[in-house]
N, C-alpha and C. Protein backbone atom coordinates (compact mmCIF):
# COMPACT_ATOMS: atom_id res chain seq x y z
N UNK A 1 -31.12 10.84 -0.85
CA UNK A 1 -30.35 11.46 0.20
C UNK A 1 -29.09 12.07 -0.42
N UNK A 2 -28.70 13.13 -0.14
CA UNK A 2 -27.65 14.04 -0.40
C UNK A 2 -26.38 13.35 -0.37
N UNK A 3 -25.09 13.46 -0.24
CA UNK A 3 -23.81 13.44 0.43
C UNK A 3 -23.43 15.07 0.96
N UNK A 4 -23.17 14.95 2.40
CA UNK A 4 -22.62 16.35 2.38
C UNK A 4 -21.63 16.99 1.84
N UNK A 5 -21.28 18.35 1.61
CA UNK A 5 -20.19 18.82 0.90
C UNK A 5 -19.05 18.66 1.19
N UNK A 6 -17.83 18.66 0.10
CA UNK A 6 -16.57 18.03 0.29
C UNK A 6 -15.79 19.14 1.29
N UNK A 7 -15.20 19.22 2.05
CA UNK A 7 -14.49 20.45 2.24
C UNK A 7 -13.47 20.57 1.62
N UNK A 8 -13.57 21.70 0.38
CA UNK A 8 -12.43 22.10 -0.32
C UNK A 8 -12.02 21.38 -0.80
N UNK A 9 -9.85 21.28 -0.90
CA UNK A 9 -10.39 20.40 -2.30
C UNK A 9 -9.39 19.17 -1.25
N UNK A 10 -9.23 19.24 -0.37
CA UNK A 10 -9.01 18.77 0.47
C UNK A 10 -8.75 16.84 1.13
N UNK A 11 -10.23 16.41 0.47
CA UNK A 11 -10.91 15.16 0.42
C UNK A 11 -11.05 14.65 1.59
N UNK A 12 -11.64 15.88 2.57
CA UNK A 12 -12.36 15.28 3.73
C UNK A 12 -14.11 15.57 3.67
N UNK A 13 -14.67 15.25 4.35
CA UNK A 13 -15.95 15.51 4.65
C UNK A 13 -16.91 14.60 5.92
N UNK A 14 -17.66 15.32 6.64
CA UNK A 14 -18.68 15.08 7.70
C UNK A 14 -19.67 13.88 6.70
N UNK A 15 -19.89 13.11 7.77
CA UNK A 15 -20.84 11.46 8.19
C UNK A 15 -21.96 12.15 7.62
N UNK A 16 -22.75 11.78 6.84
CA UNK A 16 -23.75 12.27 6.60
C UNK A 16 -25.04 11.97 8.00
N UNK A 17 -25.70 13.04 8.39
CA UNK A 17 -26.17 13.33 9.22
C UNK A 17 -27.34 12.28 9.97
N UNK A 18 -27.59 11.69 9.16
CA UNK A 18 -28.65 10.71 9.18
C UNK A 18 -28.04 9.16 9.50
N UNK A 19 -26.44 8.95 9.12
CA UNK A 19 -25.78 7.77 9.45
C UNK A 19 -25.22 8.15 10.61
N UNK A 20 -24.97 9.44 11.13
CA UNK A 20 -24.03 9.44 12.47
C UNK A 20 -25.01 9.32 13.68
N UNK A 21 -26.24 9.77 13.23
CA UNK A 21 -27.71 9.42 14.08
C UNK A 21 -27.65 8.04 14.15
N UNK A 22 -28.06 7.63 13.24
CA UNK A 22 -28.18 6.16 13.76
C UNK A 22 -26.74 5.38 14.15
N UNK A 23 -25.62 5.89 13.86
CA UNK A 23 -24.41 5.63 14.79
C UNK A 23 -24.55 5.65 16.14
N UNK A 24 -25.36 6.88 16.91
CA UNK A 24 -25.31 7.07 18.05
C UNK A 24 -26.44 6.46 18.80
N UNK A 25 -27.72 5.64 17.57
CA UNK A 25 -28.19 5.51 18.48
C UNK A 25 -28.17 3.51 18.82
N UNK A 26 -27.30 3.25 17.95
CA UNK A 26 -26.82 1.92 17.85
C UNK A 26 -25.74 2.06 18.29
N UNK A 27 -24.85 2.66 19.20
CA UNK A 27 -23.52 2.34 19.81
C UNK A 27 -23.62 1.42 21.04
N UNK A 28 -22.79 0.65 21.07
CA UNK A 28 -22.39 -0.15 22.27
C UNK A 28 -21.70 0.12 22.84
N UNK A 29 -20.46 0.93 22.85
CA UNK A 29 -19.55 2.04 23.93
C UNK A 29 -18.86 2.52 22.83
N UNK A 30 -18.02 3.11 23.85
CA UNK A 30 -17.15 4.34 22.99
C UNK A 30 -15.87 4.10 23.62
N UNK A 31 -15.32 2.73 23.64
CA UNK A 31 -13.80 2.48 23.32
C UNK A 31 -13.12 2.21 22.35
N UNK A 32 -11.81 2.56 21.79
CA UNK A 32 -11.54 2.00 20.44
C UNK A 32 -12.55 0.75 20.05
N UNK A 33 -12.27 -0.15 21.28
CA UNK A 33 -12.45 -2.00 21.20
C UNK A 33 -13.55 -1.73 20.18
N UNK A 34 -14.84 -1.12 20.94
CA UNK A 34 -15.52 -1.89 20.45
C UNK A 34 -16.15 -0.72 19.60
N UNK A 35 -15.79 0.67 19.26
CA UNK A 35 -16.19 1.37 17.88
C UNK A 35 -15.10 0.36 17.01
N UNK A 36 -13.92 -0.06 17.18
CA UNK A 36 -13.79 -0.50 15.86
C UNK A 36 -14.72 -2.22 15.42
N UNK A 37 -14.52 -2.69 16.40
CA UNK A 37 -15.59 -4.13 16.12
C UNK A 37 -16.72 -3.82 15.36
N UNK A 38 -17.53 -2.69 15.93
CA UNK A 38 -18.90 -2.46 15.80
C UNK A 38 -19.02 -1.70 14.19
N UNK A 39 -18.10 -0.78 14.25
CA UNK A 39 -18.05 0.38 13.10
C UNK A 39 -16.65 0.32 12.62
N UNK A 40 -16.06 -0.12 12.80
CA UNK A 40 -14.18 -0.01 11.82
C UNK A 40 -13.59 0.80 12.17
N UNK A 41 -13.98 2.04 13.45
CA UNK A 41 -13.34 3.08 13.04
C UNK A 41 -12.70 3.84 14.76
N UNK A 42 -11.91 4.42 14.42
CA UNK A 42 -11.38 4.85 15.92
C UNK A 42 -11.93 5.08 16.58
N UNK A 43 -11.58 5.61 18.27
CA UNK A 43 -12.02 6.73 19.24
C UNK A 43 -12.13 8.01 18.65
N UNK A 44 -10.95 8.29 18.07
CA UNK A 44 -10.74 9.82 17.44
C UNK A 44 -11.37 10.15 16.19
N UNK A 45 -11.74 9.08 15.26
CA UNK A 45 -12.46 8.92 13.71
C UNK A 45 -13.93 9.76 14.54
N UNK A 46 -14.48 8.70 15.77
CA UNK A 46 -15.84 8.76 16.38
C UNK A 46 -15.94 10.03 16.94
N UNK A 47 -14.87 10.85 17.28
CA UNK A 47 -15.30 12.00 17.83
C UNK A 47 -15.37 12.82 16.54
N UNK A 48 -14.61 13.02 15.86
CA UNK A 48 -15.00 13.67 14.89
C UNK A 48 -16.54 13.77 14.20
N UNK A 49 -16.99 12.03 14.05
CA UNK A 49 -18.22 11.82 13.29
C UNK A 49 -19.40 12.51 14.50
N UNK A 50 -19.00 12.07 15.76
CA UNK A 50 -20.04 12.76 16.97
C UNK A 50 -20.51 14.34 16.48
N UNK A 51 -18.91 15.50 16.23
CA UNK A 51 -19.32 16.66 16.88
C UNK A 51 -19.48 17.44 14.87
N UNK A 52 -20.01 16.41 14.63
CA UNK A 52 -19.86 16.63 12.89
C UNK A 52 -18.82 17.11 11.79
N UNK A 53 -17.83 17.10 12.67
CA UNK A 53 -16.44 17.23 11.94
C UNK A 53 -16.14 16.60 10.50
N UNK A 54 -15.60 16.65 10.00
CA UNK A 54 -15.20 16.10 8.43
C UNK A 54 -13.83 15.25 8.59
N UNK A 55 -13.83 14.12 7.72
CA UNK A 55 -13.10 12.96 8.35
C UNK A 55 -12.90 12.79 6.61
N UNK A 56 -12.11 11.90 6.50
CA UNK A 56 -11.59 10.98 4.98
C UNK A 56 -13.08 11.44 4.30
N UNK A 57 -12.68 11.64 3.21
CA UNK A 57 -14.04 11.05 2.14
C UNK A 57 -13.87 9.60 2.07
N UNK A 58 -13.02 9.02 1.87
CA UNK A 58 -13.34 7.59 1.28
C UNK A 58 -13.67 7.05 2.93
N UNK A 59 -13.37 7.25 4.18
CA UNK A 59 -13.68 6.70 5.44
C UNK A 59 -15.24 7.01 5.21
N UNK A 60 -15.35 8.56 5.35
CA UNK A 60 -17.20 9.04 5.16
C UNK A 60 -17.68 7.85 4.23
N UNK A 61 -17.34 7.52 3.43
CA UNK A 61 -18.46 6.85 2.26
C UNK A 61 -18.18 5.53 2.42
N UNK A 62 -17.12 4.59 3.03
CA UNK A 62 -17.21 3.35 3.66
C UNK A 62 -18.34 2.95 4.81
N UNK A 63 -18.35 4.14 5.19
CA UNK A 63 -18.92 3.99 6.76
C UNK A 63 -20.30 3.94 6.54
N UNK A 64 -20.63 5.10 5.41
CA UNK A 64 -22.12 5.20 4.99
C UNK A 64 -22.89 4.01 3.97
N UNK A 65 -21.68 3.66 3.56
CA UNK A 65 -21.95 1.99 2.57
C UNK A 65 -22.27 0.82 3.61
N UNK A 66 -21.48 0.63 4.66
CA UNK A 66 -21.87 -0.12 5.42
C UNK A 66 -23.29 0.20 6.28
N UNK A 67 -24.02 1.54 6.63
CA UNK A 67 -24.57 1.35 7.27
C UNK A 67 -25.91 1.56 6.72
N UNK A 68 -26.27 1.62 5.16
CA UNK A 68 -27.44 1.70 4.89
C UNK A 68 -28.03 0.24 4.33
């Protein structure tokens, strides 16, 4: 499996596509509470990862370490 591209030199980048899938299809709601219990990560981290936005690299690659 790939990592998607960095944007620029920046050091953000989008959930790789295949972890934000199974993000959405393992969510239990979409309040801070319980995206951070569930996944570590904000309301606002989660909208980003939802509409494929680019977020931290090191958040992207925590998130993807935990969920494979």
């Amino acid at each position: 499996m790939t990592t998607p591209a960095r944007t620029a030199s920046t050091g953000l980048r989008p959930v790789e596509p295949s972890i934000a899938d199974r993000m959405r299809r393992d969510l239990r709601g979409e309040t801070d509470e319980t995206l951070t219990e569930q996944f570590g990560i904000s309301y606002n981290t989660w909208r980003k990862i939802r509409s494929g936005q680019a977020i931290r690299e090191s958040l992207a690659a925590r998130i993807e370490d935990r969920l494979r």
